[in-house]
N, C-alpha and C. Protein backbone atom coordinates (compact mmCIF):
# COMPACT_ATOMS: atom_id res chain seq x y z
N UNK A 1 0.83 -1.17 0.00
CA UNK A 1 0.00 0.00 0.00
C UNK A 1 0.88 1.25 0.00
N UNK A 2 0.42 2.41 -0.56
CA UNK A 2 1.01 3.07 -0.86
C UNK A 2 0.64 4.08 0.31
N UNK A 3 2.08 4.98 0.51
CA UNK A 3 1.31 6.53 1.75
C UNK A 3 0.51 6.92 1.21
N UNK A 4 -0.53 7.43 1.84
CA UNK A 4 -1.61 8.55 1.33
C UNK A 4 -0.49 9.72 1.21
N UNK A 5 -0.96 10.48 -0.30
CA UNK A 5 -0.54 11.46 -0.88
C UNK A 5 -1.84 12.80 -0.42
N UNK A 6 -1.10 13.85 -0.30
CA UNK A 6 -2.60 14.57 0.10
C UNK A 6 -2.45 15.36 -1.72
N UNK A 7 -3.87 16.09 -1.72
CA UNK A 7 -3.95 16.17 -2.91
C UNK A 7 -4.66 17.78 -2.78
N UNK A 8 -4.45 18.60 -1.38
CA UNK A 8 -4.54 19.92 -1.56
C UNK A 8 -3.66 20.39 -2.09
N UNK A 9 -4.56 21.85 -2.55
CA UNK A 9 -3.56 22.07 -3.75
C UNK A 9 -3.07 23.74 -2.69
N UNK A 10 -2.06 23.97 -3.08
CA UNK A 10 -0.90 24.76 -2.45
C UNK A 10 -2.22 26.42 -2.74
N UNK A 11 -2.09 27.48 -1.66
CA UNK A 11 -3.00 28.70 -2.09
C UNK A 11 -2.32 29.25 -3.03
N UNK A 12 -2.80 30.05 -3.84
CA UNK A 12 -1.95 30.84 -4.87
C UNK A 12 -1.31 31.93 -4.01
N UNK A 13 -0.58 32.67 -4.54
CA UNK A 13 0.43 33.52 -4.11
C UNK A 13 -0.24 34.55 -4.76
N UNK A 14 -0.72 35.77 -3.59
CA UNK A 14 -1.32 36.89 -3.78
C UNK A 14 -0.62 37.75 -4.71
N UNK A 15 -0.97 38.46 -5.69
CA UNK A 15 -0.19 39.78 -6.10
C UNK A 15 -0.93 40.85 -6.73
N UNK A 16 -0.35 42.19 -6.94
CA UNK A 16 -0.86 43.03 -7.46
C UNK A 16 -1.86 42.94 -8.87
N UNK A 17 -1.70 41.89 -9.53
CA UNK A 17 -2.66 41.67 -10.16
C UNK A 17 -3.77 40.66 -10.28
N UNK A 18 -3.65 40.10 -9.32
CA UNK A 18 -5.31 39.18 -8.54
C UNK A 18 -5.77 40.04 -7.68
N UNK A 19 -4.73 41.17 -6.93
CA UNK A 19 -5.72 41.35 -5.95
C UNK A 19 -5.93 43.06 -5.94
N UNK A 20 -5.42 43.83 -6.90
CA UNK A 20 -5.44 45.05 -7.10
C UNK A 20 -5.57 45.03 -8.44
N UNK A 21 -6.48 44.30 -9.30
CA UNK A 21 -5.96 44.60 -11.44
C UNK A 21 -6.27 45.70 -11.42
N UNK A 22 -7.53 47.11 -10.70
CA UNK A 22 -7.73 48.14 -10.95
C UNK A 22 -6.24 49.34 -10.97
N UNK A 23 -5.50 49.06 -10.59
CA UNK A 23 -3.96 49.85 -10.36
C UNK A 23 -2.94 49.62 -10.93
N UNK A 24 -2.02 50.34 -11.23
CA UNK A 24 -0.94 50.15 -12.17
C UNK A 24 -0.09 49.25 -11.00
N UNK A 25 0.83 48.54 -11.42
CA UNK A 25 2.16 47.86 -10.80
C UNK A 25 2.88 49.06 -10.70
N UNK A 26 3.37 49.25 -9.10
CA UNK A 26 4.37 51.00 -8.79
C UNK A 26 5.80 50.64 -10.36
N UNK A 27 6.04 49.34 -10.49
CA UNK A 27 7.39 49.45 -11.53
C UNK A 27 7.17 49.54 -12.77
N UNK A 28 6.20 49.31 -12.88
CA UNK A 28 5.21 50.16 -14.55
C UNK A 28 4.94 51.37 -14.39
N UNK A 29 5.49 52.14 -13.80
CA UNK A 29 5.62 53.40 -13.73
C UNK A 29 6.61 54.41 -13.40
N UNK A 30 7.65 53.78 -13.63
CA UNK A 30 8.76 53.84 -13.83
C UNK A 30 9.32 53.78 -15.12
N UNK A 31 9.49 54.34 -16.26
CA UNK A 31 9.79 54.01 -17.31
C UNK A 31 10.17 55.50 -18.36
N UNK A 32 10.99 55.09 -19.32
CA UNK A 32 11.37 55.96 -20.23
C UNK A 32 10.65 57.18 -21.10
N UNK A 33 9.69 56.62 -21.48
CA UNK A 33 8.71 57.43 -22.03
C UNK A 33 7.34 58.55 -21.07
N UNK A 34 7.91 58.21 -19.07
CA UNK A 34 7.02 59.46 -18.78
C UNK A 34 7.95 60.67 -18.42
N UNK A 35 7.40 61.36 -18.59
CA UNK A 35 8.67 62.63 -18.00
C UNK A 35 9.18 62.44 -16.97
N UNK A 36 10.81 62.64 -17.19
CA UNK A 36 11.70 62.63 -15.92
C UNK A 36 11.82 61.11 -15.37
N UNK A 37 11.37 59.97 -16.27
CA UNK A 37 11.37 58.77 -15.83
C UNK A 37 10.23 58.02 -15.12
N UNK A 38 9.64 59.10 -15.39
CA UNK A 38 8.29 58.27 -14.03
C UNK A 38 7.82 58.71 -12.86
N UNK A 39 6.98 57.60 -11.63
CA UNK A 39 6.43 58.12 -10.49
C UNK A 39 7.71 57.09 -9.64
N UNK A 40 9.15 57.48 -9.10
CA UNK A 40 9.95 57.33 -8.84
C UNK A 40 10.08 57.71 -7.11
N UNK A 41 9.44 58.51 -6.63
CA UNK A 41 9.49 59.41 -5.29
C UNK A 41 8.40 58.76 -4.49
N UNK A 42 8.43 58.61 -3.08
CA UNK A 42 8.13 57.93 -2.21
C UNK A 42 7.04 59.36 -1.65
N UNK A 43 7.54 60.55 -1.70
CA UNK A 43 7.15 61.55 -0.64
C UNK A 43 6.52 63.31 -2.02
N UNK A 44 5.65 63.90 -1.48
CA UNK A 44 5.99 64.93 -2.80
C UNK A 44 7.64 66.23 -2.29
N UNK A 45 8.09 65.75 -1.14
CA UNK A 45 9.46 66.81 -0.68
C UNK A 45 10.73 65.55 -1.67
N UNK A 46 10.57 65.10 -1.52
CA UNK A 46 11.42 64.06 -1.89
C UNK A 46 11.56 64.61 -3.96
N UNK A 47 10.44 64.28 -4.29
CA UNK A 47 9.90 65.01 -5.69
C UNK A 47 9.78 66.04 -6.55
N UNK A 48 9.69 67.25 -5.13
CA UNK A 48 9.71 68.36 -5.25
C UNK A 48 11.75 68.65 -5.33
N UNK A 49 12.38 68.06 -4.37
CA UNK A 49 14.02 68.06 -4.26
C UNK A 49 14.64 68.00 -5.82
N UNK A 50 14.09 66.53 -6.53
CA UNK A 50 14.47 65.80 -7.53
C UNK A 50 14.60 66.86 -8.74
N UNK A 51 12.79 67.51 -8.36
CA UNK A 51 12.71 68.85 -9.84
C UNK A 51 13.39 69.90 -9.59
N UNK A 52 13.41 70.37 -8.12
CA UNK A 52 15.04 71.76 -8.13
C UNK A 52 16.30 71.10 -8.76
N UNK A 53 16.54 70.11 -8.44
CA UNK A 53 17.55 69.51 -8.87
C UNK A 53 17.93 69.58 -10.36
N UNK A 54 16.57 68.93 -11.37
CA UNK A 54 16.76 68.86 -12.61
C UNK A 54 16.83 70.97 -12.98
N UNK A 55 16.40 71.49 -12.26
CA UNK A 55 16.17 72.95 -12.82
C UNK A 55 17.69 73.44 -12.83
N UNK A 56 18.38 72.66 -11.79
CA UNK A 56 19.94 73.28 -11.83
C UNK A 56 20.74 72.50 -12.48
N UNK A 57 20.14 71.73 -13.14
CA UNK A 57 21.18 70.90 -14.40
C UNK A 57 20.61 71.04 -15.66
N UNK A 58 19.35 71.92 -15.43
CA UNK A 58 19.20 71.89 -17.39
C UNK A 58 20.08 72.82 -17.68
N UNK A 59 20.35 72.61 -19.48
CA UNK A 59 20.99 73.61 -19.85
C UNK A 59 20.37 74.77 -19.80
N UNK A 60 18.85 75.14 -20.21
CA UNK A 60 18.39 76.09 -20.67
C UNK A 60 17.87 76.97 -19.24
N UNK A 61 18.27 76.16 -18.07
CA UNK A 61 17.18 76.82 -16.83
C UNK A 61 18.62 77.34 -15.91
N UNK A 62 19.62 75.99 -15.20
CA UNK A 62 20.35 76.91 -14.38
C UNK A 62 20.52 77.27 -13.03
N UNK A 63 19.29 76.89 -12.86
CA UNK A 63 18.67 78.05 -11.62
C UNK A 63 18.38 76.66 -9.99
N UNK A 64 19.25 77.08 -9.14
CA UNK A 64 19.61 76.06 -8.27
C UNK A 64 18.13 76.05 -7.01
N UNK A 65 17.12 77.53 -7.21
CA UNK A 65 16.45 78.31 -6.31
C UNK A 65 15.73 77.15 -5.39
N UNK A 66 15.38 77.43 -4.20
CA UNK A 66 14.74 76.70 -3.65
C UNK A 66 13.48 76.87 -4.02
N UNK A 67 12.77 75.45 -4.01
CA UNK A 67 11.06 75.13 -4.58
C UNK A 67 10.39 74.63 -3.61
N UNK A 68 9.21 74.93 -3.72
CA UNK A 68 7.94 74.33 -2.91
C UNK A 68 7.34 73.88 -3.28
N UNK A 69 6.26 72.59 -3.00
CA UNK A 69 5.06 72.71 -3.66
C UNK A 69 3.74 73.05 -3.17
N UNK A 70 2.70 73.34 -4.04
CA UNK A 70 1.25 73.51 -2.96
C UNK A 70 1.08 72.53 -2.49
N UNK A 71 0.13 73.28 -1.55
CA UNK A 71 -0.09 72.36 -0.06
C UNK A 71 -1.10 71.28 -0.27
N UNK A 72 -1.88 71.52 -1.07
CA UNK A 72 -3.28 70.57 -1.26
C UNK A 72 -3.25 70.03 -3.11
N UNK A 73 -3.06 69.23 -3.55
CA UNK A 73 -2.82 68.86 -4.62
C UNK A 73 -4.45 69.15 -5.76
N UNK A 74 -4.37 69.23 -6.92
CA UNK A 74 -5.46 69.51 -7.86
C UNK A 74 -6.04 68.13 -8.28
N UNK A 75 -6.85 67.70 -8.41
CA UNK A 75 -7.22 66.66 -9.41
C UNK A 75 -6.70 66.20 -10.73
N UNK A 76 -6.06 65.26 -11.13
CA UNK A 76 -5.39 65.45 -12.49
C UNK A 76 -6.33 65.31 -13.45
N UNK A 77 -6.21 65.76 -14.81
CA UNK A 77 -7.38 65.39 -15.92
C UNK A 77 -7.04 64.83 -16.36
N UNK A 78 -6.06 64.29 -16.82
CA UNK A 78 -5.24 62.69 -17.37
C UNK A 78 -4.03 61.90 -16.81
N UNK A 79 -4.19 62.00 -15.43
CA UNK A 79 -3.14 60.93 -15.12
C UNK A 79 -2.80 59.86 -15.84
N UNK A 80 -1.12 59.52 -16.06
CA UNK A 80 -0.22 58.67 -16.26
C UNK A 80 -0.90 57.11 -16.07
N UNK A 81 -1.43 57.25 -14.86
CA UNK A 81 -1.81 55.92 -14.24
C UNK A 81 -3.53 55.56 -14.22
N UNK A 82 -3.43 54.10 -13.67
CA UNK A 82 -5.27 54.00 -13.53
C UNK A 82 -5.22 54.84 -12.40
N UNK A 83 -6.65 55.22 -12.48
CA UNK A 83 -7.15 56.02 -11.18
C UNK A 83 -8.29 55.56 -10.84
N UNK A 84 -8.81 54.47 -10.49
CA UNK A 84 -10.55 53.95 -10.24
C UNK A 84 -10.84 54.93 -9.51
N UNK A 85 -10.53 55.63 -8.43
CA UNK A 85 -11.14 56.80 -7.52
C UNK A 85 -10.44 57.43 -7.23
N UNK A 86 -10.28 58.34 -8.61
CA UNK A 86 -9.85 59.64 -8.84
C UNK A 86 -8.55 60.44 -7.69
N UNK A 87 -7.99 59.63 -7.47
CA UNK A 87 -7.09 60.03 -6.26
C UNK A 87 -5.78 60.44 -6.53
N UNK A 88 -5.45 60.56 -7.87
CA UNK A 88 -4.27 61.41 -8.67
C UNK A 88 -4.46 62.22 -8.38
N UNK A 89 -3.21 63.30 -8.26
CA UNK A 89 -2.91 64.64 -7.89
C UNK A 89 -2.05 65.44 -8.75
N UNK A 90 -2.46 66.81 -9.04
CA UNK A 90 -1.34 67.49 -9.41
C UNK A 90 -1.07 68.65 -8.55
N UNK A 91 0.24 68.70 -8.19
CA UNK A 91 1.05 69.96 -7.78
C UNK A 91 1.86 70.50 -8.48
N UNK A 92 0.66 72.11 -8.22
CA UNK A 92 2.56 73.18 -8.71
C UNK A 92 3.51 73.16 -7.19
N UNK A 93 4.54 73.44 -8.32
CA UNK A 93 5.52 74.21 -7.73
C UNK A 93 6.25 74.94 -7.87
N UNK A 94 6.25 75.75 -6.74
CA UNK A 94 6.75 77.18 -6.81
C UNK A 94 8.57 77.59 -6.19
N UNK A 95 8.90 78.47 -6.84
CA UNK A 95 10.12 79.00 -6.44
C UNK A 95 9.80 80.09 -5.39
N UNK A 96 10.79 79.64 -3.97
CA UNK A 96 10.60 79.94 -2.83
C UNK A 96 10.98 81.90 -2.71
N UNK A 97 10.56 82.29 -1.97
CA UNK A 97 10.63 83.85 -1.79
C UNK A 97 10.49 84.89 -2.57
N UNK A 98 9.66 84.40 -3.66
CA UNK A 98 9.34 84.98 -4.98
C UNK A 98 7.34 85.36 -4.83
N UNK A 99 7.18 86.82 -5.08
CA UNK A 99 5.84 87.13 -4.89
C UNK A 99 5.81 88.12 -6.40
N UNK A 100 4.63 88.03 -6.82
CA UNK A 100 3.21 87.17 -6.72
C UNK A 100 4.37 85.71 -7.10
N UNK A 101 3.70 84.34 -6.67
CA UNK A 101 4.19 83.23 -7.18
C UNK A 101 4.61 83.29 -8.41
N UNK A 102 5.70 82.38 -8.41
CA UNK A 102 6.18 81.96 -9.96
C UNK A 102 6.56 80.33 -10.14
N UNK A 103 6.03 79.85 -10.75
CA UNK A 103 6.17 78.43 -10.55
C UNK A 103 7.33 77.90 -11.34
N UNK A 104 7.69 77.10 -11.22
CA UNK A 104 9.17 76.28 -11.11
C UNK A 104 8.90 74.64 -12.08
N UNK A 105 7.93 74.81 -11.70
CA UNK A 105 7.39 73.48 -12.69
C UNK A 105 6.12 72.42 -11.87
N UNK A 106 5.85 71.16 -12.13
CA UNK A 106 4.78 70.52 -11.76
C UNK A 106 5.26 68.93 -11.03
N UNK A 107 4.91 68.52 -9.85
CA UNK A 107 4.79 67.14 -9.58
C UNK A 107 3.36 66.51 -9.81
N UNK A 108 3.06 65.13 -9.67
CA UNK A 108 1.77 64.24 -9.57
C UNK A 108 2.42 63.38 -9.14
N UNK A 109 0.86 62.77 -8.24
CA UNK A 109 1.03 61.46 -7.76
C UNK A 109 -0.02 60.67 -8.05
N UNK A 110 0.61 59.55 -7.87
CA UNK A 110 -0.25 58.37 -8.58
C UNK A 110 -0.76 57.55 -7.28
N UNK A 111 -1.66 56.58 -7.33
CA UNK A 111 -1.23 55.63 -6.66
C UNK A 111 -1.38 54.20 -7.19
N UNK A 112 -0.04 53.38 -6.58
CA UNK A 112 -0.14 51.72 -7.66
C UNK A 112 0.33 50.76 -6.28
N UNK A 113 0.14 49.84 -7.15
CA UNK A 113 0.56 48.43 -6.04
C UNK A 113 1.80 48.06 -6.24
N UNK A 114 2.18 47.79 -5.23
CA UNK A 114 3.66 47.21 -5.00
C UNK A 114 3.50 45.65 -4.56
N UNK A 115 4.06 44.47 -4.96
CA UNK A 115 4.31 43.33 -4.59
C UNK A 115 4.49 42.98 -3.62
N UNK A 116 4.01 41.96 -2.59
CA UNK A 116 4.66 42.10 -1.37
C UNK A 116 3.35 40.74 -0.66
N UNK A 117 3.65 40.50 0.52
CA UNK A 117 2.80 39.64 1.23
C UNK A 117 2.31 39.93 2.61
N UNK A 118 1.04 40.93 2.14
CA UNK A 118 0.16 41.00 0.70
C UNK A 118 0.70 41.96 -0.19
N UNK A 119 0.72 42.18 -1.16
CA UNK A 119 0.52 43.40 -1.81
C UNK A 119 -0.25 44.66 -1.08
N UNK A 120 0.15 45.87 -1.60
CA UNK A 120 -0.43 46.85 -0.90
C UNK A 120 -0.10 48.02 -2.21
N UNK A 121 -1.15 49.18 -1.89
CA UNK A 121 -1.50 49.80 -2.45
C UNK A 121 -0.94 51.17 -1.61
N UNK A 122 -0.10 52.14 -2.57
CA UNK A 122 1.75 53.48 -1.95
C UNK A 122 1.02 54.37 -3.24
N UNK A 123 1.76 55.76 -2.39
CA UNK A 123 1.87 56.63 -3.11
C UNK A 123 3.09 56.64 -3.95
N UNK A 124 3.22 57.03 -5.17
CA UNK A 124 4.32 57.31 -5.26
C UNK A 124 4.34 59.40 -6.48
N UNK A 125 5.62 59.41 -6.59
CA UNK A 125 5.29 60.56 -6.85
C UNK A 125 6.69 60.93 -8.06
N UNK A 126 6.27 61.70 -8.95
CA UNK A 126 7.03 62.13 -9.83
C UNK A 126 6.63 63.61 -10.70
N UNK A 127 7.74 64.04 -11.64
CA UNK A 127 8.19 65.28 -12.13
C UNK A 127 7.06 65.14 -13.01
N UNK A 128 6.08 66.30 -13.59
CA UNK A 128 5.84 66.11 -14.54
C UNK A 128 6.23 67.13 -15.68
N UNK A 129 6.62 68.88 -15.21
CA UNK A 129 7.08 69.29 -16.11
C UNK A 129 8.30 70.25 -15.24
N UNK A 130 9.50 70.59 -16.19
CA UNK A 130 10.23 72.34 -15.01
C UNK A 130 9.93 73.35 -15.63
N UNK A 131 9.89 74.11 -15.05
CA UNK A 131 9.73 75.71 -16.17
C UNK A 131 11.06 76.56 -15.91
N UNK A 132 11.25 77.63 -17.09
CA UNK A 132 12.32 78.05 -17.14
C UNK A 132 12.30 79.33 -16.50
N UNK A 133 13.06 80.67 -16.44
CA UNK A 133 12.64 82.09 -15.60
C UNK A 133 11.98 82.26 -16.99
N UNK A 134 11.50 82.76 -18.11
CA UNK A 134 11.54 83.17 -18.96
C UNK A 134 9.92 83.76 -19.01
N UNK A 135 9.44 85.27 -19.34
CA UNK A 135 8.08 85.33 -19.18
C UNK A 135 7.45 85.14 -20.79
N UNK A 136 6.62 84.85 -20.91
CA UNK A 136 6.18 83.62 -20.01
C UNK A 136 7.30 82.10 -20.10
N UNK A 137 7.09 81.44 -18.91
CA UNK A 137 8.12 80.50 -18.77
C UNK A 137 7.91 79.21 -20.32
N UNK A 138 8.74 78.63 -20.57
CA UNK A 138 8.93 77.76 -21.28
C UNK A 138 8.58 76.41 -20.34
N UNK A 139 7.91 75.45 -20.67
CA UNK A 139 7.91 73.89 -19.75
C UNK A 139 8.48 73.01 -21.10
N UNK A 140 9.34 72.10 -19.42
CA UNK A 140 10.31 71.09 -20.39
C UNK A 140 10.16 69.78 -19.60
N UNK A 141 9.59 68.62 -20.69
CA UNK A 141 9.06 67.62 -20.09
C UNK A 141 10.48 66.29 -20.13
N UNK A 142 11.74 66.76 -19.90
CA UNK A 142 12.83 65.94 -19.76
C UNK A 142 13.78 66.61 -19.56
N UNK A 143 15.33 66.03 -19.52
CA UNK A 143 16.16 67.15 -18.98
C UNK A 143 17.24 67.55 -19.97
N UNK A 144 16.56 66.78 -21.26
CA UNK A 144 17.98 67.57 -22.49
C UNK A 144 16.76 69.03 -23.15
């Protein structure tokens, strides 16, 4: 006689797409073709850092100034990503000690699933355009 073999079958292994398909995968959003690479940033200070950053390495901009962004984010009208409930954001941002405002360029955030056990559903956050001093400013959706 032979051992009894059991014949349950093993649970599947949860992931972002059994258990979130409404949301992008956070590493599908990461990629070449969105501006500045993607939704790359964990935080919008983190995001907001990244775009002063690119403003002091373009050629055409220069400008090292410290940036902010607004405090309460806009609704996006075409986010990058799925949005089942509308929870994309856009922020300006502004160059610091400068009145009336002058904006510096734009972040958004998305939100997607990340892999994990379980999977879970992060903000993440990225560049979407910089602007140059120039009136009116020029927007540049990469950094050549």
């Amino acid at each position: 006689m032979y051992p009894h073999r059991s014949t349950t079958i093993p649970p599947t292994r949860e992931t972002c797409s059994t258990k979130c398909p409404e949301y992008n995968r956070c590493e599908d959003l990461v990629r070449p073709d969105l501006p500045f690479g993607g939704y790359k940033d964990s935080s919008p200070g983190t995001a907001t850092s990244a775009l002063q950053n690119f403003r002091g390495k373009h050629p055409r901009i220069r400008d090292y100034s410290k940036v902010y962004p607004q405090e309460e984010g806009d609704a996006m009208y075409r986010p990058h990503c799925k949005d089942p409930k509308k929870e994309s954001r856009h922020y300006n941002v502004y160059v610091s000690g400068i009145r009336p405002k002058k904006s510096a360029g734009s972040i958004a955030r998305c939100i997607c699933c990340i892999d994990g056990k379980p999977p879970k559903l992060i903000m993440r956050y990225g560049i979407l355009n910089i602007k140059d001093n120039n009136i009116p400013p020029t927007r540049y959706y990469s950094l050549g």
